[in-house]
C-alpha atoms as a PDB file:
ATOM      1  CA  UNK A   1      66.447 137.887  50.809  1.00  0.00           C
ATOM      2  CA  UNK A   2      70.264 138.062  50.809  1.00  0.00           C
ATOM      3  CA  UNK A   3      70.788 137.798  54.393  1.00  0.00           C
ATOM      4  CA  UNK A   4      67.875 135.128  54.549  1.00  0.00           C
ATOM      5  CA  UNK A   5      70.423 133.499  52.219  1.00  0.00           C
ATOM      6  CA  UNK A   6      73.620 134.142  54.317  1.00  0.00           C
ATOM      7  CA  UNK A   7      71.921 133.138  57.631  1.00  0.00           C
ATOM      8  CA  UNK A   8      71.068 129.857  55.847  1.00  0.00           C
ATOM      9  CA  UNK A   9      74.496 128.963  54.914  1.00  0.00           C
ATOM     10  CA  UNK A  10      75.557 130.168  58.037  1.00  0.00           C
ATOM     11  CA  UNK A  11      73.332 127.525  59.879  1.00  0.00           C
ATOM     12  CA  UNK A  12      73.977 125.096  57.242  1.00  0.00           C
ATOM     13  CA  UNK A  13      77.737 125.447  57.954  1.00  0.00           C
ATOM     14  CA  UNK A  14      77.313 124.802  61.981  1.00  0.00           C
ATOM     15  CA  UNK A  15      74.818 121.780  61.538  1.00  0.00           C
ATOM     16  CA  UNK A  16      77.388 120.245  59.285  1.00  0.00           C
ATOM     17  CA  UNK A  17      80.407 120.850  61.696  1.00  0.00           C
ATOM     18  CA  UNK A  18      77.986 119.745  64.388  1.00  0.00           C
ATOM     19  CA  UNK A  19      77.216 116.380  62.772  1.00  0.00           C
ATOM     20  CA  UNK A  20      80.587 115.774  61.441  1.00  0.00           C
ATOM     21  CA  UNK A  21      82.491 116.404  64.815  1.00  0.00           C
ATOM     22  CA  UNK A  22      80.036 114.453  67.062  1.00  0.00           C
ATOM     23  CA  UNK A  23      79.668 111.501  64.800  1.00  0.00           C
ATOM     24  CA  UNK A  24      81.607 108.120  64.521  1.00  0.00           C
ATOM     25  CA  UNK A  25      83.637 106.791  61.242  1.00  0.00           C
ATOM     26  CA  UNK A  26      81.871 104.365  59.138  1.00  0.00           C
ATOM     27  CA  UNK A  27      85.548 103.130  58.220  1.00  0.00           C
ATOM     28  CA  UNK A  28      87.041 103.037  61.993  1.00  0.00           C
ATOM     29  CA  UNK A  29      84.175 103.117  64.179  1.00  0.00           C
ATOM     30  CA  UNK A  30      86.104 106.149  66.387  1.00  0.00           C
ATOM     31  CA  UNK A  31      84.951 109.187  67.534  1.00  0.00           C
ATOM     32  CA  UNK A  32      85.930 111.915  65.441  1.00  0.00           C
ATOM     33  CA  UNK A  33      86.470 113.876  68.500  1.00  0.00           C
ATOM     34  CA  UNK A  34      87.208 113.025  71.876  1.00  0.00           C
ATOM     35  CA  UNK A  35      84.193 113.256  74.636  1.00  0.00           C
ATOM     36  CA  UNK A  36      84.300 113.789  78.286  1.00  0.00           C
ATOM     37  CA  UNK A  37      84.244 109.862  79.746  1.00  0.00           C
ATOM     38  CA  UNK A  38      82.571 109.231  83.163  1.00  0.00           C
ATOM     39  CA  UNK A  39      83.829 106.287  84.745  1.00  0.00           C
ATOM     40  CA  UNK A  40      81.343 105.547  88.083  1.00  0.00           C
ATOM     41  CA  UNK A  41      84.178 104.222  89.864  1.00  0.00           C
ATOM     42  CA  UNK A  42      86.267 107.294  89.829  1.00  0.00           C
ATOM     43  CA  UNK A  43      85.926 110.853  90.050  1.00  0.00           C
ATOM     44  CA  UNK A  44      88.643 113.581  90.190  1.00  0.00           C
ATOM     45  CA  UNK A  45      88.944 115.003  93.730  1.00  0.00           C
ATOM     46  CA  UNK A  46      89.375 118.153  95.956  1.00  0.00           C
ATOM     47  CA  UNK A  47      93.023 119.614  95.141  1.00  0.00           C
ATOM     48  CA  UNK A  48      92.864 120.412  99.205  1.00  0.00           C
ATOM     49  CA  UNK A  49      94.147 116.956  99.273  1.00  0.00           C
ATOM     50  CA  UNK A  50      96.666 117.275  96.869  1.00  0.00           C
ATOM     51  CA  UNK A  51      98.132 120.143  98.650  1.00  0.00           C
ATOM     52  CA  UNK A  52      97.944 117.570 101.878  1.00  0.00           C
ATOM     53  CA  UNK A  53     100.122 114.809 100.447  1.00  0.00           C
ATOM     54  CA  UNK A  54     102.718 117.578  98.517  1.00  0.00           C
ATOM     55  CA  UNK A  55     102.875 118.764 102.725  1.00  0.00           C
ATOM     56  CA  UNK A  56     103.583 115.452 103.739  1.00  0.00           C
ATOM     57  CA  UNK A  57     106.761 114.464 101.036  1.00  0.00           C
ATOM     58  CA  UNK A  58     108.241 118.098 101.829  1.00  0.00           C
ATOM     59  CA  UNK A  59     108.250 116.870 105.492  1.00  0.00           C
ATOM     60  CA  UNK A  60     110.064 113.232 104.482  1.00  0.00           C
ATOM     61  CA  UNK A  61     112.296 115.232 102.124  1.00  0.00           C
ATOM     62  CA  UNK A  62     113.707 117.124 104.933  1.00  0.00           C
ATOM     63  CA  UNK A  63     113.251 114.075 107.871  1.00  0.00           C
ATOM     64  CA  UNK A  64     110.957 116.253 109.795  1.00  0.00           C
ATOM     65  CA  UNK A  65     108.929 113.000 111.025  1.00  0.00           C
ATOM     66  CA  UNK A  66     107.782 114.566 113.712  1.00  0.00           C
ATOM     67  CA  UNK A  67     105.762 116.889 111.425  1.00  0.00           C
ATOM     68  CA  UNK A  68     104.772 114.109 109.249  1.00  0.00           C
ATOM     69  CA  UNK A  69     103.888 112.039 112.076  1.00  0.00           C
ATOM     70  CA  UNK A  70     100.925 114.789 112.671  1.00  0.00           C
ATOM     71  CA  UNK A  71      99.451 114.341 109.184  1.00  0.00           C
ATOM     72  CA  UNK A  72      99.363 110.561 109.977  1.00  0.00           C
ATOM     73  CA  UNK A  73      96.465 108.485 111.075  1.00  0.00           C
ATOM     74  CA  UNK A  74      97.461 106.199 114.642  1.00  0.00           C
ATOM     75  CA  UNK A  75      96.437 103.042 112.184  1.00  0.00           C
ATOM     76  CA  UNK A  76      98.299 103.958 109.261  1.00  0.00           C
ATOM     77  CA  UNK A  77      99.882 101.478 107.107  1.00  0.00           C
ATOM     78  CA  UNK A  78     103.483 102.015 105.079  1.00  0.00           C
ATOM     79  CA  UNK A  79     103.555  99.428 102.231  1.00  0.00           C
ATOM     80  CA  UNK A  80     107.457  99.118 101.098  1.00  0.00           C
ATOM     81  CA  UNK A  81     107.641  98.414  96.986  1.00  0.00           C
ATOM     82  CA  UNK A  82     109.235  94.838  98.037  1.00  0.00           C
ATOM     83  CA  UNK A  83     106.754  92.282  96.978  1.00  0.00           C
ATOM     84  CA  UNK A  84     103.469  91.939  95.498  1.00  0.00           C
ATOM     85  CA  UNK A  85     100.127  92.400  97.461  1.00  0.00           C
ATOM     86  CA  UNK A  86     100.848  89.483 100.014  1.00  0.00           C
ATOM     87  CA  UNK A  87     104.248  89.608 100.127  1.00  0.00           C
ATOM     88  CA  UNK A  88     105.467  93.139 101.073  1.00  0.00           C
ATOM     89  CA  UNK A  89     106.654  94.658 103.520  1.00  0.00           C
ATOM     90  CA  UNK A  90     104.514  96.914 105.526  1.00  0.00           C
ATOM     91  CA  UNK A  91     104.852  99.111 108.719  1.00  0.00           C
ATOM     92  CA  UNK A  92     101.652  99.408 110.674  1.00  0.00           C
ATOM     93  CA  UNK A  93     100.790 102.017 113.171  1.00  0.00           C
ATOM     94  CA  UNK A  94     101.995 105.529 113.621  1.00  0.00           C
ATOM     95  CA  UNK A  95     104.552 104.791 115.951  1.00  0.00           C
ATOM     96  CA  UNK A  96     105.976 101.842 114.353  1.00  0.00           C
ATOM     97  CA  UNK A  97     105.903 103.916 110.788  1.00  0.00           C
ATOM     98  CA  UNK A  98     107.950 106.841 112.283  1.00  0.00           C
ATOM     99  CA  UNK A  99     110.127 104.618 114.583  1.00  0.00           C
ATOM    100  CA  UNK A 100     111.474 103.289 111.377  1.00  0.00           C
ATOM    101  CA  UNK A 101     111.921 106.039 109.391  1.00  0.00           C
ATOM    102  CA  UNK A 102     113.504 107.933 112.134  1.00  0.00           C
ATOM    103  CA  UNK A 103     115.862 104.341 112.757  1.00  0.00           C
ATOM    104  CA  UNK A 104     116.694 104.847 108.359  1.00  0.00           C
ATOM    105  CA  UNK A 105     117.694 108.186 109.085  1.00  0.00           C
ATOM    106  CA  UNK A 106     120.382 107.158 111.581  1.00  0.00           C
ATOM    107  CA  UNK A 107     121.301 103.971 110.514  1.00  0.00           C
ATOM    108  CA  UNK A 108     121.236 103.931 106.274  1.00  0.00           C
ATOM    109  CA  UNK A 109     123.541 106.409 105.516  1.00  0.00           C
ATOM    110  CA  UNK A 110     121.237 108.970 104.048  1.00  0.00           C
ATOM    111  CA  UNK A 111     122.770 112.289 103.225  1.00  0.00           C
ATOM    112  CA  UNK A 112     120.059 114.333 101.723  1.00  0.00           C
ATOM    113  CA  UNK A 113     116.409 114.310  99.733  1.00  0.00           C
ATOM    114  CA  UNK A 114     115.417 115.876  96.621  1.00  0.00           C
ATOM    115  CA  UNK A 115     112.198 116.040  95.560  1.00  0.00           C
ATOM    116  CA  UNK A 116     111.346 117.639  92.040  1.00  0.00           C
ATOM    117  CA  UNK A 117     109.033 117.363  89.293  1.00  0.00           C
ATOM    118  CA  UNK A 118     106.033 116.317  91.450  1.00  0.00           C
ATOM    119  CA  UNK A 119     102.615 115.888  89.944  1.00  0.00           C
ATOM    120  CA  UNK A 120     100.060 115.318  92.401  1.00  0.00           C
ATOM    121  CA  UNK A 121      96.894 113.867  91.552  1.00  0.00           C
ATOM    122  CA  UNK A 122      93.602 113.503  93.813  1.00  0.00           C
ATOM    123  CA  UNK A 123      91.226 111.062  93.081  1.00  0.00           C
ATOM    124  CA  UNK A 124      87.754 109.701  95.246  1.00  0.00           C
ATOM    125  CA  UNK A 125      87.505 105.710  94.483  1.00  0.00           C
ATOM    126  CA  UNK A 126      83.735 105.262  94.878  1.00  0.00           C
ATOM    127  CA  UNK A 127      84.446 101.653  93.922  1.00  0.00           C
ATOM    128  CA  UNK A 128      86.682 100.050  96.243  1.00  0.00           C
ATOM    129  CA  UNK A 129      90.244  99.485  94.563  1.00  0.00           C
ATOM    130  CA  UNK A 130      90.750  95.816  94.312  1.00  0.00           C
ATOM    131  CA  UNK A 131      94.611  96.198  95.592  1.00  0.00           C
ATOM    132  CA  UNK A 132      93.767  98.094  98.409  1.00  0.00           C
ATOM    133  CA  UNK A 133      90.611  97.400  99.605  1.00  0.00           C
ATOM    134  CA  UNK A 134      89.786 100.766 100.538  1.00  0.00           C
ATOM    135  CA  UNK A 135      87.126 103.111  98.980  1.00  0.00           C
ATOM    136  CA  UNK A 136      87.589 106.968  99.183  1.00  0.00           C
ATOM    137  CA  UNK A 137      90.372 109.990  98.889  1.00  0.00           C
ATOM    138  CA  UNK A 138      93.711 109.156  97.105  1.00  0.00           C
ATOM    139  CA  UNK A 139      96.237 111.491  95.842  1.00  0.00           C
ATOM    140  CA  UNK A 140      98.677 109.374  93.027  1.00  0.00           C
ATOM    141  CA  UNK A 141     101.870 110.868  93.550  1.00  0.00           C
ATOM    142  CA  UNK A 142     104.683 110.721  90.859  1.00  0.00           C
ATOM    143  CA  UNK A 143     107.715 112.383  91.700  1.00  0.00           C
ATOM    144  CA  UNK A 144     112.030 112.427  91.095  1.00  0.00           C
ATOM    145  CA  UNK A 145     113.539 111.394  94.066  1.00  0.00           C
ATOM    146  CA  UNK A 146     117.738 112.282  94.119  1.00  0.00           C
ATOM    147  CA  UNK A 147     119.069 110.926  97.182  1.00  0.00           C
ATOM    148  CA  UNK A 148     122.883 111.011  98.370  1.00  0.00           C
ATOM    149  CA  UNK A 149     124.094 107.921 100.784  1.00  0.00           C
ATOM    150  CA  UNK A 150     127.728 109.035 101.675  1.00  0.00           C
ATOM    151  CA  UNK A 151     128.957 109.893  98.742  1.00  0.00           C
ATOM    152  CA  UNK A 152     126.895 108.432  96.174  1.00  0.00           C
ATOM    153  CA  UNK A 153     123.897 110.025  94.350  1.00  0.00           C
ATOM    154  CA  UNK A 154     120.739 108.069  93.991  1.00  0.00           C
ATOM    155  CA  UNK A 155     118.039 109.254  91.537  1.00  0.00           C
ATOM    156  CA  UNK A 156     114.948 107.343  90.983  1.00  0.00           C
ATOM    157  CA  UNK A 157     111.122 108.136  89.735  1.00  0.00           C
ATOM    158  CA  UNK A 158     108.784 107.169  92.052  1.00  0.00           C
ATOM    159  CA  UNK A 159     105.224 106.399  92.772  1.00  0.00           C
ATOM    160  CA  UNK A 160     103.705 107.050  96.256  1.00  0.00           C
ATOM    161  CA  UNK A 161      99.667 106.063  96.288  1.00  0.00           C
ATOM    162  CA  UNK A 162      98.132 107.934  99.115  1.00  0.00           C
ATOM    163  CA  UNK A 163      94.882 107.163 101.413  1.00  0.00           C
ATOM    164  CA  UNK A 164      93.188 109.878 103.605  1.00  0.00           C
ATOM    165  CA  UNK A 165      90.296 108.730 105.924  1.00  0.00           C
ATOM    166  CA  UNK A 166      87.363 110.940 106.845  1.00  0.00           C
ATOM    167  CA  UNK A 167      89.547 113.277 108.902  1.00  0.00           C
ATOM    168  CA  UNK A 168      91.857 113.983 106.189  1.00  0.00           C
ATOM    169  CA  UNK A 169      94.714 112.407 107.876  1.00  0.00           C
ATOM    170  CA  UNK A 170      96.829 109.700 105.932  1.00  0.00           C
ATOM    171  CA  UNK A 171      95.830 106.188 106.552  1.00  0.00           C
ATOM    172  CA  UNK A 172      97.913 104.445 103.832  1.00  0.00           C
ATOM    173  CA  UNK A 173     101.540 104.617 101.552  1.00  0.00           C
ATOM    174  CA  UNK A 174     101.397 102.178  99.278  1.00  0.00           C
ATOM    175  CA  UNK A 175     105.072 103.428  97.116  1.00  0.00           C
ATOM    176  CA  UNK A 176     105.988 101.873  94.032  1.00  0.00           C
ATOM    177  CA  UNK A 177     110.404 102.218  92.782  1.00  0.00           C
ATOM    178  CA  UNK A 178     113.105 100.167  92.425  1.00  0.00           C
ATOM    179  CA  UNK A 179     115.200  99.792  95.541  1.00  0.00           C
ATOM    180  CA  UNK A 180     117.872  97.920  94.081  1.00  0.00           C
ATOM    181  CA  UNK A 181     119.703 101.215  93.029  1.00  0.00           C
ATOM    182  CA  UNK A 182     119.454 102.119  96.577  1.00  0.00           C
ATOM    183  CA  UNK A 183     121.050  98.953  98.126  1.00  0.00           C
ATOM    184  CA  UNK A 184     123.640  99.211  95.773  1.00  0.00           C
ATOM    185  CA  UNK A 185     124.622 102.920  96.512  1.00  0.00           C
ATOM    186  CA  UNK A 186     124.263 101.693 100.033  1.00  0.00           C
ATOM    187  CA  UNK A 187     127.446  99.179  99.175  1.00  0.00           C
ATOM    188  CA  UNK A 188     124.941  95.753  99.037  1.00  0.00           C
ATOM    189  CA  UNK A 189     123.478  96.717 102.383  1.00  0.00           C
ATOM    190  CA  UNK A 190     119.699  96.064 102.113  1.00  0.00           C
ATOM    191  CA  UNK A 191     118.543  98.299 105.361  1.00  0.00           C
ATOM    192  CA  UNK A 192     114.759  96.797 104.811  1.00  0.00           C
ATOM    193  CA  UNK A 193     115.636  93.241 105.016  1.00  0.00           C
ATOM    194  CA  UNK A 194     117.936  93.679 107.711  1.00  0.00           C
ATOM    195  CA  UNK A 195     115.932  96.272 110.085  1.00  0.00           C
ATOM    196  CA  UNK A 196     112.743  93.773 109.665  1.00  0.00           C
ATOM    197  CA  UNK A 197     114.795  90.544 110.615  1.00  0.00           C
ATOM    198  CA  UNK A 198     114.595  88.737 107.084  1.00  0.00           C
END
């Protein structure tokens, strides 16, 4: 009879938890505990592709666009953080992209990347992204970025969104940080502008 008695409580005691920690507030309406949310336009993606676009800074940290250039797709775009949606500047094709970059190297100044605190996140966009207009595998990069032009040390958090097409090579950079820092370590030169004719 006793442990009848002790077995009762003892289910009385989870039922309650149970009920109490999968309910809502009558006061605030909220759950009592948090709940794992499904959102049908998202869901988390293979970390193989995080590992891809971590590769792929590490080769534009140390200008090794030759090795980047392999991880890109020929009709990749490169979406500068200049204007909004219509109004940025973009590179497009693989030639074009690492043309540029190579042209930066030469002609900006640049000293020297660092690249720390990176968090790399995967995600597969079922829905198609209204910015982008492109379903499938990103990986939202956030990252510090210390640069060096001449003398002058640069550091700025940034935001690179990346696309991979069916062949896991990169098919979009759409980066997000404030370039004004840069043109000013750069003594008012604003490389972009000029190198694009604006």
């Amino acid at each position: 009879m006793r442990h009848r008695i002790q077995i009762s409580a003892l289910l009385l005691a989870i039922t309650t938890t149970l009920l109490l920690t999968n309910c809502t507030t009558a006061d605030t309406d909220k759950p009592v505990t948090s709940a794992v949310a499904v959102n049908p336009d998202f869901a988390i993606a293979s970390p193989e592709y995080a590992a891809l676009a971590a590769k792929a800074l590490g080769h534009i940290e140390k200008f090794e666009y030759d090795a980047w250039g392999d991880m890109l797709a020929e009709n990749v775009e490169y979406h500068f953080p200049d204007g909004d949606v219509s109004t940025r500047t973009k590179l497009v094709g693989k030639q074009n992209v690492l043309s540029w970059w190579k042209n930066w190297q030469m002609n900006s100044g640049i000293k020297s990347m660092t690249i720390s605190l990176p968090n790399h996140i995967p995600v597969d966009a079922i829905k198609t992204p209204n910015m982008t207009g492109l379903p499938g595998l990103y990986v939202f990069s956030f990252f510090s970025n210390e640069m060096v032009y001449g003398g002058k040390k640069v550091a700025l958090r940034m935001n690179f969104d990346i696309h991979f097409n069916q062949d896991k090579m990169i098919d979009r950079y759409y980066t997000y940080y404030d370039r004004s820092h840069i043109i000013e370590a750069m003594g008012g030169q604003n490389y972009l502008k000029k190198s694009m004719g604006k």
